[in-house]
PDB file of N, CA and C in Angstrom:
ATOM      1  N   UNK A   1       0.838  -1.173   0.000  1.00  0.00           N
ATOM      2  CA  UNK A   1       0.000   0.000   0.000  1.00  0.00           C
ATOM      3  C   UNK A   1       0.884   1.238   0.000  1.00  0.00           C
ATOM      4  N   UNK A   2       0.513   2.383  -0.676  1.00  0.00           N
ATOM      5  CA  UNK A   2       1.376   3.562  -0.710  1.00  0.00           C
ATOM      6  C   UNK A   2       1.024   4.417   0.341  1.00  0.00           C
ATOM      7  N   UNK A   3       2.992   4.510   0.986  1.00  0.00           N
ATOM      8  CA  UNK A   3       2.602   5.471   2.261  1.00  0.00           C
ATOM      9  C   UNK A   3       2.083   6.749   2.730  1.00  0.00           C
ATOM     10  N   UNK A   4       1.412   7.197   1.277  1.00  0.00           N
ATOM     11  CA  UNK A   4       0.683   8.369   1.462  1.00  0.00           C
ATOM     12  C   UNK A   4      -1.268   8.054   1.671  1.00  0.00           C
ATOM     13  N   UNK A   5      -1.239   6.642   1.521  1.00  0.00           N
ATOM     14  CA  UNK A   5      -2.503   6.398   1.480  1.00  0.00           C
ATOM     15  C   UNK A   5      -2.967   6.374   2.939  1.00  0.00           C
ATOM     16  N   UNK A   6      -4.070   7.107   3.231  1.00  0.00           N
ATOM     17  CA  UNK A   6      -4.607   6.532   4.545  1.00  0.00           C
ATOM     18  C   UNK A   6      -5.764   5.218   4.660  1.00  0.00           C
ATOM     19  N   UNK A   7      -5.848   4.750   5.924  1.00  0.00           N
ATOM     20  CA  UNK A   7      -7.032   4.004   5.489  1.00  0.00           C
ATOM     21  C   UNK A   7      -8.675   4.501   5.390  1.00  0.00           C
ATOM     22  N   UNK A   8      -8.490   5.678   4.969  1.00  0.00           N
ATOM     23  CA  UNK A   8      -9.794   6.306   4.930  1.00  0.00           C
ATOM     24  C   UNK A   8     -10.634   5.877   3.635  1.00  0.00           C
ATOM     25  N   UNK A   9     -11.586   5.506   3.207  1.00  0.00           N
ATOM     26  CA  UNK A   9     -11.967   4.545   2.155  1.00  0.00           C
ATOM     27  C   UNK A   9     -13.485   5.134   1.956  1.00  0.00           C
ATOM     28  N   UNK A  10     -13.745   6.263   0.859  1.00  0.00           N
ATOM     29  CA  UNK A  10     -15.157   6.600   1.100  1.00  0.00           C
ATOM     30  C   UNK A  10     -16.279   5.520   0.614  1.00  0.00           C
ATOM     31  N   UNK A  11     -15.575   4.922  -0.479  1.00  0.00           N
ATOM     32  CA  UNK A  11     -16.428   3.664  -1.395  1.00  0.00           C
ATOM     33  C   UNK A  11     -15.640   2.671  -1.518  1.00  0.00           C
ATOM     34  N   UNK A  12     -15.798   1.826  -2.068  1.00  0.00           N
ATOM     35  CA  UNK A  12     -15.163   0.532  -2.648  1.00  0.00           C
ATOM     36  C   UNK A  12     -14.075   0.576  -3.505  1.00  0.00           C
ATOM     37  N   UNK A  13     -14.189   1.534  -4.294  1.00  0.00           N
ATOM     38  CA  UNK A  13     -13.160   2.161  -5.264  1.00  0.00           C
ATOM     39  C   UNK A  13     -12.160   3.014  -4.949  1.00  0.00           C
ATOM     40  N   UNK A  14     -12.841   3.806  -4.047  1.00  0.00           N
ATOM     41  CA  UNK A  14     -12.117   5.214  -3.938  1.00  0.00           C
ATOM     42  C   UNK A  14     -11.142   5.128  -2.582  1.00  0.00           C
ATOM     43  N   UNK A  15      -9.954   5.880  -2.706  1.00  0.00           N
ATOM     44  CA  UNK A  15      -9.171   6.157  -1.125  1.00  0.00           C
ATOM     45  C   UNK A  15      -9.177   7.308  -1.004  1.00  0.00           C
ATOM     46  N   UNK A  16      -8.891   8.205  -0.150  1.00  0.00           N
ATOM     47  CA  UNK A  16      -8.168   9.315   0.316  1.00  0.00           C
ATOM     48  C   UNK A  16      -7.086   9.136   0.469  1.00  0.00           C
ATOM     49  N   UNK A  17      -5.793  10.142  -0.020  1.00  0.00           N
ATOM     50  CA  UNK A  17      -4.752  10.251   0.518  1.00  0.00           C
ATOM     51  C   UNK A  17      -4.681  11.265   1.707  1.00  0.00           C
ATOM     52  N   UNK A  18      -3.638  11.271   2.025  1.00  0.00           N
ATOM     53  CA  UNK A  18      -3.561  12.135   3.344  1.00  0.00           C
ATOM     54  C   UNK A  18      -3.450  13.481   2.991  1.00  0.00           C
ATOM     55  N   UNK A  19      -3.652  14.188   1.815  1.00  0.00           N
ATOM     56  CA  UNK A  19      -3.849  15.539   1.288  1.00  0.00           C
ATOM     57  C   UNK A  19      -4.926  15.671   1.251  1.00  0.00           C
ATOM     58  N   UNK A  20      -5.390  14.799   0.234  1.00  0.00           N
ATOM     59  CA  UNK A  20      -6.732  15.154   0.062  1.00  0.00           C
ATOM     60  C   UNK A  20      -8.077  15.213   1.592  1.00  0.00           C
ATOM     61  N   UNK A  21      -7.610  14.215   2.189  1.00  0.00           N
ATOM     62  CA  UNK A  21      -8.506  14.295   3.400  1.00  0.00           C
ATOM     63  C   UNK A  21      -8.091  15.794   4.184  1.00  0.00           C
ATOM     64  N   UNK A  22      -7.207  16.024   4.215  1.00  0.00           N
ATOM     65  CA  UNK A  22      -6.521  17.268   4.955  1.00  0.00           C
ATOM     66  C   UNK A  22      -7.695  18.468   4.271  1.00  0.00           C
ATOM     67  N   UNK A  23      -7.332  18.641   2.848  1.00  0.00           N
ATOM     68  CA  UNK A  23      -7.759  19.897   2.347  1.00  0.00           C
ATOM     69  C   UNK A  23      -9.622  19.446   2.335  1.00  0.00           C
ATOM     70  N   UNK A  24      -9.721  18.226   2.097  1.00  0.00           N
ATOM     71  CA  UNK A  24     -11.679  18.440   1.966  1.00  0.00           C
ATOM     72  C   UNK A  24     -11.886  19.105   3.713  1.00  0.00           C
ATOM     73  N   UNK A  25     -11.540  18.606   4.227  1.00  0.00           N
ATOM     74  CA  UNK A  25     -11.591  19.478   5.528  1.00  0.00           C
ATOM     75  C   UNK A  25     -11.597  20.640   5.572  1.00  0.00           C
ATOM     76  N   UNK A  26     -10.525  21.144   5.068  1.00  0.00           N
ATOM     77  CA  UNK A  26     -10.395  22.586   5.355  1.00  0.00           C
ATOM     78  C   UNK A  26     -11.288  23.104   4.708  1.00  0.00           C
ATOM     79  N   UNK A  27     -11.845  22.859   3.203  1.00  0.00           N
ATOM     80  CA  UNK A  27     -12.606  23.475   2.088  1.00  0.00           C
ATOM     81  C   UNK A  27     -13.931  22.892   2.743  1.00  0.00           C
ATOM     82  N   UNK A  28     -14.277  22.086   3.655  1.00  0.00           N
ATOM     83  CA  UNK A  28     -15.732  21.900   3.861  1.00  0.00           C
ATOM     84  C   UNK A  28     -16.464  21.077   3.384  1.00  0.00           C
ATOM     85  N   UNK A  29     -15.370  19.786   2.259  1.00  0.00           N
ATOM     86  CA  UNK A  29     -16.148  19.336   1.390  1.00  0.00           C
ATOM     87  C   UNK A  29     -16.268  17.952   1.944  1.00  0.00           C
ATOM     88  N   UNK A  30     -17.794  17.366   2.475  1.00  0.00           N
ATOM     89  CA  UNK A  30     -17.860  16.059   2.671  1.00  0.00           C
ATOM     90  C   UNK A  30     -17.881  14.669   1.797  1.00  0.00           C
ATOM     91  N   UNK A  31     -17.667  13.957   2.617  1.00  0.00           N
ATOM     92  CA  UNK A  31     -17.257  12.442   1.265  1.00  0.00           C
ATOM     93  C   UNK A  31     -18.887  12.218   0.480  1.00  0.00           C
ATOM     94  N   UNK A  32     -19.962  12.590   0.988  1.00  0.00           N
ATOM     95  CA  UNK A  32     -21.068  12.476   0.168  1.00  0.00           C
ATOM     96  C   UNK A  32     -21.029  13.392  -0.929  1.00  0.00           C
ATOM     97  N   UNK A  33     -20.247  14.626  -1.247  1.00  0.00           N
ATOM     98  CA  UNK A  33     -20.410  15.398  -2.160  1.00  0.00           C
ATOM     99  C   UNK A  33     -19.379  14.454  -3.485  1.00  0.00           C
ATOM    100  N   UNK A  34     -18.337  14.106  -3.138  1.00  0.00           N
ATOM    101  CA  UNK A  34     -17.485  13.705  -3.928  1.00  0.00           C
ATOM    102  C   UNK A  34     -17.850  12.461  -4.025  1.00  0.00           C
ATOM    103  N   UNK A  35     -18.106  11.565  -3.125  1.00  0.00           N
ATOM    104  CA  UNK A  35     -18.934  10.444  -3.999  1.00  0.00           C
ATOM    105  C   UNK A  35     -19.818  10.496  -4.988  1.00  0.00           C
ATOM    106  N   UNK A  36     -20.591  11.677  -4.979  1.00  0.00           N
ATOM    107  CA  UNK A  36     -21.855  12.483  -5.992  1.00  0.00           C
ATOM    108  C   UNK A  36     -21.009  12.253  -7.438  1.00  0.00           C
ATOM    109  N   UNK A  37     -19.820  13.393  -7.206  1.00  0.00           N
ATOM    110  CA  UNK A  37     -18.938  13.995  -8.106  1.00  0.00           C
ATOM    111  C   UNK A  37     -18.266  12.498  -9.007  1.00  0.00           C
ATOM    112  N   UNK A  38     -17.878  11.814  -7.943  1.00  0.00           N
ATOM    113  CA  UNK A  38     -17.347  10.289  -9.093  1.00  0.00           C
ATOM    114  C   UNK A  38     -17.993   9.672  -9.566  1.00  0.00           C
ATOM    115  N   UNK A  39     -19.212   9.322  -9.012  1.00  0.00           N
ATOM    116  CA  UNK A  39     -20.487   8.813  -9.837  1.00  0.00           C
ATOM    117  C   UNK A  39     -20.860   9.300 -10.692  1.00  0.00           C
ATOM    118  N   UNK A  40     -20.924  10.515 -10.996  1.00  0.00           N
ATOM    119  CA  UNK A  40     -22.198  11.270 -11.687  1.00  0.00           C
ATOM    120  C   UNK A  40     -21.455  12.473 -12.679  1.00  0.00           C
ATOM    121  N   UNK A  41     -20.074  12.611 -12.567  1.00  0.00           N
ATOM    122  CA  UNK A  41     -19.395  13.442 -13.287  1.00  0.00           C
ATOM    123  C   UNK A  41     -18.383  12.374 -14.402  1.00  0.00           C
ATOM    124  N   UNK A  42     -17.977  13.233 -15.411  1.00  0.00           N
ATOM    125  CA  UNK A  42     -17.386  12.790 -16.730  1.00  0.00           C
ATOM    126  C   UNK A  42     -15.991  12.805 -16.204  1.00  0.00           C
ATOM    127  N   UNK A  43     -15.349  11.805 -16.304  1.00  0.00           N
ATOM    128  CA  UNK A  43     -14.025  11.936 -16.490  1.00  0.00           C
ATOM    129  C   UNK A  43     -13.039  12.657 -17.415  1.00  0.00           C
ATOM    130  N   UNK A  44     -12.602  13.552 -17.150  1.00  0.00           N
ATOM    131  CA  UNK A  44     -11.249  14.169 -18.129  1.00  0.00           C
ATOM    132  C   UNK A  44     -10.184  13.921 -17.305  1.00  0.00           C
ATOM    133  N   UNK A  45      -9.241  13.336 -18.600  1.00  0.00           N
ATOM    134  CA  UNK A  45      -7.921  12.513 -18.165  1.00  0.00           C
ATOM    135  C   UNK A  45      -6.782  13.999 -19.033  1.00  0.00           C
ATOM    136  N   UNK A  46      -6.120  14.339 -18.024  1.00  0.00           N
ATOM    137  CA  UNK A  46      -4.929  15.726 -18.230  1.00  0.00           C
ATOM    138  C   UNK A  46      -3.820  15.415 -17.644  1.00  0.00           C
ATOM    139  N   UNK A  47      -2.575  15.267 -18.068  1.00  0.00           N
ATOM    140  CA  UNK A  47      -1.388  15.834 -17.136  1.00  0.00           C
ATOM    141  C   UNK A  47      -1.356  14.734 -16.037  1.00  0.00           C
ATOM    142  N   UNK A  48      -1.609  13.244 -16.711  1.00  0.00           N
ATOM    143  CA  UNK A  48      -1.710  12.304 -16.018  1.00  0.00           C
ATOM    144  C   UNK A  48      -2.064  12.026 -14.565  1.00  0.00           C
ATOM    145  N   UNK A  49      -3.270  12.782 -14.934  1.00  0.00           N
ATOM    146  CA  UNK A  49      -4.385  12.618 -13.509  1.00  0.00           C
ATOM    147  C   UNK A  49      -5.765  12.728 -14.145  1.00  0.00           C
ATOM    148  N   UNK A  50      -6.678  12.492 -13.248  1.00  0.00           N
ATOM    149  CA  UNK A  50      -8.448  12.154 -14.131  1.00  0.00           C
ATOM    150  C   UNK A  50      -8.886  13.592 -12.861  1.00  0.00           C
ATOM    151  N   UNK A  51      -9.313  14.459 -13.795  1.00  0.00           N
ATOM    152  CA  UNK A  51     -10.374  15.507 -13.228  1.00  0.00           C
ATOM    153  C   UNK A  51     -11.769  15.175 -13.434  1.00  0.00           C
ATOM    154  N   UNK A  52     -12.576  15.415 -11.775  1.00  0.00           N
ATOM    155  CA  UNK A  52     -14.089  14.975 -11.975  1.00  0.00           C
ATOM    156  C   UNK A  52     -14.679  16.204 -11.856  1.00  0.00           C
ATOM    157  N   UNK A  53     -15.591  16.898 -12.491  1.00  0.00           N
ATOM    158  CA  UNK A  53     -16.439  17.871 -12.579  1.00  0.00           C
ATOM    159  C   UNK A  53     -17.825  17.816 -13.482  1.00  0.00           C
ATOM    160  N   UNK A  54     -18.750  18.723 -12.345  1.00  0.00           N
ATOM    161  CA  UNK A  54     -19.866  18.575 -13.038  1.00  0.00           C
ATOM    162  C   UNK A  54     -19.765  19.252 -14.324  1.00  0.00           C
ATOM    163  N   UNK A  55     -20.694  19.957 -15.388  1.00  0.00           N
ATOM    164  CA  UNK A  55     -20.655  20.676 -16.562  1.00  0.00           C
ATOM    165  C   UNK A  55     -22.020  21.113 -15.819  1.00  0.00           C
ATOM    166  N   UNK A  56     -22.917  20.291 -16.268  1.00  0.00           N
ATOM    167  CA  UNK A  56     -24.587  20.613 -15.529  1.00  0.00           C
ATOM    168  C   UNK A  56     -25.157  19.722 -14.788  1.00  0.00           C
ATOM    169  N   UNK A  57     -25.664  19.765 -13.733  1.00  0.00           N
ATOM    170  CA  UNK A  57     -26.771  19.388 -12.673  1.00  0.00           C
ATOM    171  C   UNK A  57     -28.099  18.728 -13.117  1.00  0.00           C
ATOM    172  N   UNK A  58     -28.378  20.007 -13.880  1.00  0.00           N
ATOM    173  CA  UNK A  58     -29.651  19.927 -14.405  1.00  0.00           C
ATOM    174  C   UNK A  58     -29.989  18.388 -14.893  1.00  0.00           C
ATOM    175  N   UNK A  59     -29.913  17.906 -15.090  1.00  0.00           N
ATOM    176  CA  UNK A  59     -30.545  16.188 -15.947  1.00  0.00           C
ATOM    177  C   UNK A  59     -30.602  15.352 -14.758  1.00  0.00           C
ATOM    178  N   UNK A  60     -29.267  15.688 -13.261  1.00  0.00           N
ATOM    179  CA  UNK A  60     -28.921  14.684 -12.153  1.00  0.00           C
ATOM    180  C   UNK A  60     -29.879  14.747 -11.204  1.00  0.00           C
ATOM    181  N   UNK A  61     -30.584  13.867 -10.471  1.00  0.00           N
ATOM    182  CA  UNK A  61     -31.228  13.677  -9.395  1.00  0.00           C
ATOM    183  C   UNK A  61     -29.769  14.221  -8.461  1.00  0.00           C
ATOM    184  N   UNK A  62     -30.082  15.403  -7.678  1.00  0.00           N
ATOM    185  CA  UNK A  62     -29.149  15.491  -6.620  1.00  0.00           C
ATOM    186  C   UNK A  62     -29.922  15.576  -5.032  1.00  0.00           C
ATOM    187  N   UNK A  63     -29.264  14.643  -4.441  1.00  0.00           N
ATOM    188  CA  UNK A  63     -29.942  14.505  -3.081  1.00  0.00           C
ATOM    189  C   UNK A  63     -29.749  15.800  -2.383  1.00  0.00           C
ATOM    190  N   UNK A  64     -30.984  15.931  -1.314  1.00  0.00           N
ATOM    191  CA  UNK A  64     -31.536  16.822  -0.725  1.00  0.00           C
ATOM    192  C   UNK A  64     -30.598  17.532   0.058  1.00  0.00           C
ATOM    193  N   UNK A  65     -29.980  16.532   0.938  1.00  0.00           N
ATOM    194  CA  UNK A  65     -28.565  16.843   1.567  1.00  0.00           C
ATOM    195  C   UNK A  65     -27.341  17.765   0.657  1.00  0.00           C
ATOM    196  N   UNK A  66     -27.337  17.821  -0.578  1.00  0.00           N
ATOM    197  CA  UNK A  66     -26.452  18.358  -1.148  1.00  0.00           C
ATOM    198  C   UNK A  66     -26.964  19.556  -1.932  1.00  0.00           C
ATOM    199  N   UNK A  67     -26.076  20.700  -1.901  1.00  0.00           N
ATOM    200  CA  UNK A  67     -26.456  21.820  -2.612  1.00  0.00           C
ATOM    201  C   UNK A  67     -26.117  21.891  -3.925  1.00  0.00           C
ATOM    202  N   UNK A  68     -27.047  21.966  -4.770  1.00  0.00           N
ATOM    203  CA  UNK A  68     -26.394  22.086  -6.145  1.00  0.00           C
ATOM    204  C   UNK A  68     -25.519  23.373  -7.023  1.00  0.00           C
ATOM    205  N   UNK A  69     -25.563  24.219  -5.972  1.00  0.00           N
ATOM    206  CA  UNK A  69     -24.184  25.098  -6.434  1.00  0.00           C
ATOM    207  C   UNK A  69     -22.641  24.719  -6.060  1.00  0.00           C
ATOM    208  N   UNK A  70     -23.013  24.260  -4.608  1.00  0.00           N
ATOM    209  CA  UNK A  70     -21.762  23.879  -4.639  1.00  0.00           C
ATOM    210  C   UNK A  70     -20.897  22.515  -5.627  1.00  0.00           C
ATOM    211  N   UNK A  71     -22.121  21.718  -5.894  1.00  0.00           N
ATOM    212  CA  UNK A  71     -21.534  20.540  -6.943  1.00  0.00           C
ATOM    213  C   UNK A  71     -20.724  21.296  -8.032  1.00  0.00           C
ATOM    214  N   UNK A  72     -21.611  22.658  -8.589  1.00  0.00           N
ATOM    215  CA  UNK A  72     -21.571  22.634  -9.907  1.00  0.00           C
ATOM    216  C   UNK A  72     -19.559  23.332  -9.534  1.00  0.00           C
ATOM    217  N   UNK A  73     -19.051  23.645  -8.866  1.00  0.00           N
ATOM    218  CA  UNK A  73     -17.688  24.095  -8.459  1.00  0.00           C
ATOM    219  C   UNK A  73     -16.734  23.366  -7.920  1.00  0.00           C
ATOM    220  N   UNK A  74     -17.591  22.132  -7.450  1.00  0.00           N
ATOM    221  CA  UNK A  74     -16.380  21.462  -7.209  1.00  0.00           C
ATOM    222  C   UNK A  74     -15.645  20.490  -7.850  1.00  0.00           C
ATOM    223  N   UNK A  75     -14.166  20.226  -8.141  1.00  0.00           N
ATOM    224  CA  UNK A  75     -13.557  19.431  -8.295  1.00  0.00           C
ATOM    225  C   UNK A  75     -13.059  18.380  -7.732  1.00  0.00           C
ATOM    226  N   UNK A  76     -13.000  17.190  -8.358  1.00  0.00           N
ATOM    227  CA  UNK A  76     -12.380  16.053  -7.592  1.00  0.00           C
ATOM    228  C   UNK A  76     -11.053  15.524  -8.413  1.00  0.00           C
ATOM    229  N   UNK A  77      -9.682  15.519  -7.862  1.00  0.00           N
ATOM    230  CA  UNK A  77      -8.621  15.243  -8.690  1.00  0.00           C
ATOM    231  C   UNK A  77      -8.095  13.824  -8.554  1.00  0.00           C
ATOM    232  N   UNK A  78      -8.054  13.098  -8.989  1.00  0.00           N
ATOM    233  CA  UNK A  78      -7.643  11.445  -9.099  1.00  0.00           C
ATOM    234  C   UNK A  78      -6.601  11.427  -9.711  1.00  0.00           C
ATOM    235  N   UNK A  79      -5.790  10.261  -9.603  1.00  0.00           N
ATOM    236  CA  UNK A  79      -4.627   9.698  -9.752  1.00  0.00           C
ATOM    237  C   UNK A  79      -5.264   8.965 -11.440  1.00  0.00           C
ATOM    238  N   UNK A  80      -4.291   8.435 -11.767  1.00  0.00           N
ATOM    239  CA  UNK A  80      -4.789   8.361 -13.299  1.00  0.00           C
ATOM    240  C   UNK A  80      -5.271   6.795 -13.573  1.00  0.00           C
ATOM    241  N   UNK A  81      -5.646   5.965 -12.516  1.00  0.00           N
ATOM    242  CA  UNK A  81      -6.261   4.801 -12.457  1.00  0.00           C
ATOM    243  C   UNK A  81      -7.929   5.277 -11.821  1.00  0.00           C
ATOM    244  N   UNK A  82      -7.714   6.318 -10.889  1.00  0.00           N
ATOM    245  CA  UNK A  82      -8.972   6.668 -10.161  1.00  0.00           C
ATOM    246  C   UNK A  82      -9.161   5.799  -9.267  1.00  0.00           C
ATOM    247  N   UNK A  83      -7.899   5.683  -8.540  1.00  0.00           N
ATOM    248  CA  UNK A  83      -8.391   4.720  -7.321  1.00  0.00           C
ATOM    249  C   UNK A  83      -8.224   5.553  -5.973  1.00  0.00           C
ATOM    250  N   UNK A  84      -7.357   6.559  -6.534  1.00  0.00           N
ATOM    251  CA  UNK A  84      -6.638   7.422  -4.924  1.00  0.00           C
ATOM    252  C   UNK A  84      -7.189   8.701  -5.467  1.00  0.00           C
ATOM    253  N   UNK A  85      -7.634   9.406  -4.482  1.00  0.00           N
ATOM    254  CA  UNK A  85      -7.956  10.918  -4.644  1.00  0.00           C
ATOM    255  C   UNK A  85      -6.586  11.948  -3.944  1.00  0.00           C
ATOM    256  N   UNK A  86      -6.267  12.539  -4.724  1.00  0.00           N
ATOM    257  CA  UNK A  86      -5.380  13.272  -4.545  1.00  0.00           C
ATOM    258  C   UNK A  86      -5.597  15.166  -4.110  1.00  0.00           C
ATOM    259  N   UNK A  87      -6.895  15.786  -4.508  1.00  0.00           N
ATOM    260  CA  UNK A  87      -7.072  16.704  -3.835  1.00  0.00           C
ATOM    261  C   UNK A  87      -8.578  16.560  -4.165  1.00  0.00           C
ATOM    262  N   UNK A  88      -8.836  17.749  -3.493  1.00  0.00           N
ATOM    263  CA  UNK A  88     -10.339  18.250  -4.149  1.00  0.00           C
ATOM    264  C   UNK A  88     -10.435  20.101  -3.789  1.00  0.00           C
ATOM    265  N   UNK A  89     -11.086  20.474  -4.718  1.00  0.00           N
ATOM    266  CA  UNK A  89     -11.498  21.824  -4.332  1.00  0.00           C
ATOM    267  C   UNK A  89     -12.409  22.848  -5.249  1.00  0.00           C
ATOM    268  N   UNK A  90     -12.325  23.721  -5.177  1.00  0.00           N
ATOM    269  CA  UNK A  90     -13.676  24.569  -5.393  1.00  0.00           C
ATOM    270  C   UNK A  90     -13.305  25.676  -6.401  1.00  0.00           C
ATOM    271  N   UNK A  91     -13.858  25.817  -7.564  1.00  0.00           N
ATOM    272  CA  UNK A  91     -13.433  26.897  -8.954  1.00  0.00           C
ATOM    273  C   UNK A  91     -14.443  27.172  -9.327  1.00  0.00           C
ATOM    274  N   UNK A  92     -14.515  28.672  -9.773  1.00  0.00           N
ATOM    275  CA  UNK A  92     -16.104  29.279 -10.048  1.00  0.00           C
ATOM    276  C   UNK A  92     -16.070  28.214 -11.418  1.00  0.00           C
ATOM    277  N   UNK A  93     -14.573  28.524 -11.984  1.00  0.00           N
ATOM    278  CA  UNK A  93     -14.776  27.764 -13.793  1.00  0.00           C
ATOM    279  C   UNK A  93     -14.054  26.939 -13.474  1.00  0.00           C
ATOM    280  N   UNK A  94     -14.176  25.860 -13.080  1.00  0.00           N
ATOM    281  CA  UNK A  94     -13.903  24.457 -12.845  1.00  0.00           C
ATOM    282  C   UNK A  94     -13.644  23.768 -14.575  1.00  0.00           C
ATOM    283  N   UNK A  95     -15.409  23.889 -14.842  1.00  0.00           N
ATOM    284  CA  UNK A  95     -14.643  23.259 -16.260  1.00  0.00           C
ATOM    285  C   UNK A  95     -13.802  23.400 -17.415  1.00  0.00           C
ATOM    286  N   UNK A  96     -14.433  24.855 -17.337  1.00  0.00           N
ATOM    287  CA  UNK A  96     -13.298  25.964 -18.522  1.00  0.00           C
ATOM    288  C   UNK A  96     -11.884  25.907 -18.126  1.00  0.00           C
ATOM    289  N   UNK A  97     -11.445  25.216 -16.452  1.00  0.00           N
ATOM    290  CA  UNK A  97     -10.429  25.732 -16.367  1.00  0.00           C
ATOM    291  C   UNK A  97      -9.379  24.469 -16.878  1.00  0.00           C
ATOM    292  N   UNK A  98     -10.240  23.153 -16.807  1.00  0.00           N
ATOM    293  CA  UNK A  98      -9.691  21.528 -16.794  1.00  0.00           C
ATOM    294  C   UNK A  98      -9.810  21.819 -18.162  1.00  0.00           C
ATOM    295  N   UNK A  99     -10.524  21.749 -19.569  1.00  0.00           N
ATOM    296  CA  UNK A  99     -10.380  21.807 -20.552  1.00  0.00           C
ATOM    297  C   UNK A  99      -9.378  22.402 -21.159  1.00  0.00           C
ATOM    298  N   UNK A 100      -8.934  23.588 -20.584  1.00  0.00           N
ATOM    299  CA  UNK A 100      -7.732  24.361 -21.027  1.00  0.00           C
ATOM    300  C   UNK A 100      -6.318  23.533 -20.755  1.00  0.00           C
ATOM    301  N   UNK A 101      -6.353  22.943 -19.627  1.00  0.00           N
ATOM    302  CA  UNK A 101      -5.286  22.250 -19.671  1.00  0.00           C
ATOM    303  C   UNK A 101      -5.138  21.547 -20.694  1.00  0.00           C
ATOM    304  N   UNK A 102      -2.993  21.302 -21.296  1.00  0.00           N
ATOM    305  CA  UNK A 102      -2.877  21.031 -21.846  1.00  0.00           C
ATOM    306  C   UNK A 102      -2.551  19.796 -21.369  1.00  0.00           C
ATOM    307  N   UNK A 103      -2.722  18.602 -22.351  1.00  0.00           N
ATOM    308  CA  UNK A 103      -2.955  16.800 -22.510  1.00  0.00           C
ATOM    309  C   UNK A 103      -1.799  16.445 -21.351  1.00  0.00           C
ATOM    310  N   UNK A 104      -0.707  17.196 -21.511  1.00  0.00           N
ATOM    311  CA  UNK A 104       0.652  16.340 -21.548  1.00  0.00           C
ATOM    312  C   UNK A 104       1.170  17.159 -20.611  1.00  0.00           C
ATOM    313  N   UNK A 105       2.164  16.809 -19.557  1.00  0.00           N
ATOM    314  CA  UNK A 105       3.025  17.843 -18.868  1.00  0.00           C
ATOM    315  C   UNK A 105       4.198  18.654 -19.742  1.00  0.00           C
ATOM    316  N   UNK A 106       4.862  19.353 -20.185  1.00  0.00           N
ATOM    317  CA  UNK A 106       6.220  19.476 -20.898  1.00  0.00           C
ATOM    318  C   UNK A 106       7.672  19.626 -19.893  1.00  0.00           C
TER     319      UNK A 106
END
């Protein structure tokens, strides 16, 4: 197991590393929002990591518990298998901002 992994485990799939649990904390963001976000958001693969973000809400059943502004801003950053979460956080242009990235590191 990699020593940045904790055993924090929101799903079956997913881990926290010890960043990412650090900063959803600080940013406020609970594991029900980002479970939302991996389920229900498109994968874009950049700079050899998978960015999860909504585009639109609108079509998703979003539970009551969750606000749908804050979905539509947040990001979830994965490792490029999508097994470890590596950060998460909050961009007015979340998507405009992942699309711009370019494919490849240089």
């Amino acid at each position: 197991m990699n020593s940045n992994l904790i055993s924090t485990s929101i799903n079956q799939m997913h881990s926290h590393t010890d960043h990412s649990n650090k900063r959803s904390k600080q940013r406020g963001v609970n594991n029900e929002s980002i479970v939302f976000i991996l389920e229900n958001a498109t994968p874009i693969y950049k700079q050899g990591f998978c960015f999860y973000s909504l585009k639109n809400t609108g079509k998703k059943e979003v539970p009551k518990s969750l606000k749908r502004d804050s979905l539509m801003n947040l990001v979830v950053m994965t490792d490029a298998s999508g097994a470890a979460i590596i950060t998460v956080y909050k961009n007015l242009k979340a998507w405009k901002n992942i699309k711009r990235k370019h494919k490849y590191l240089s």
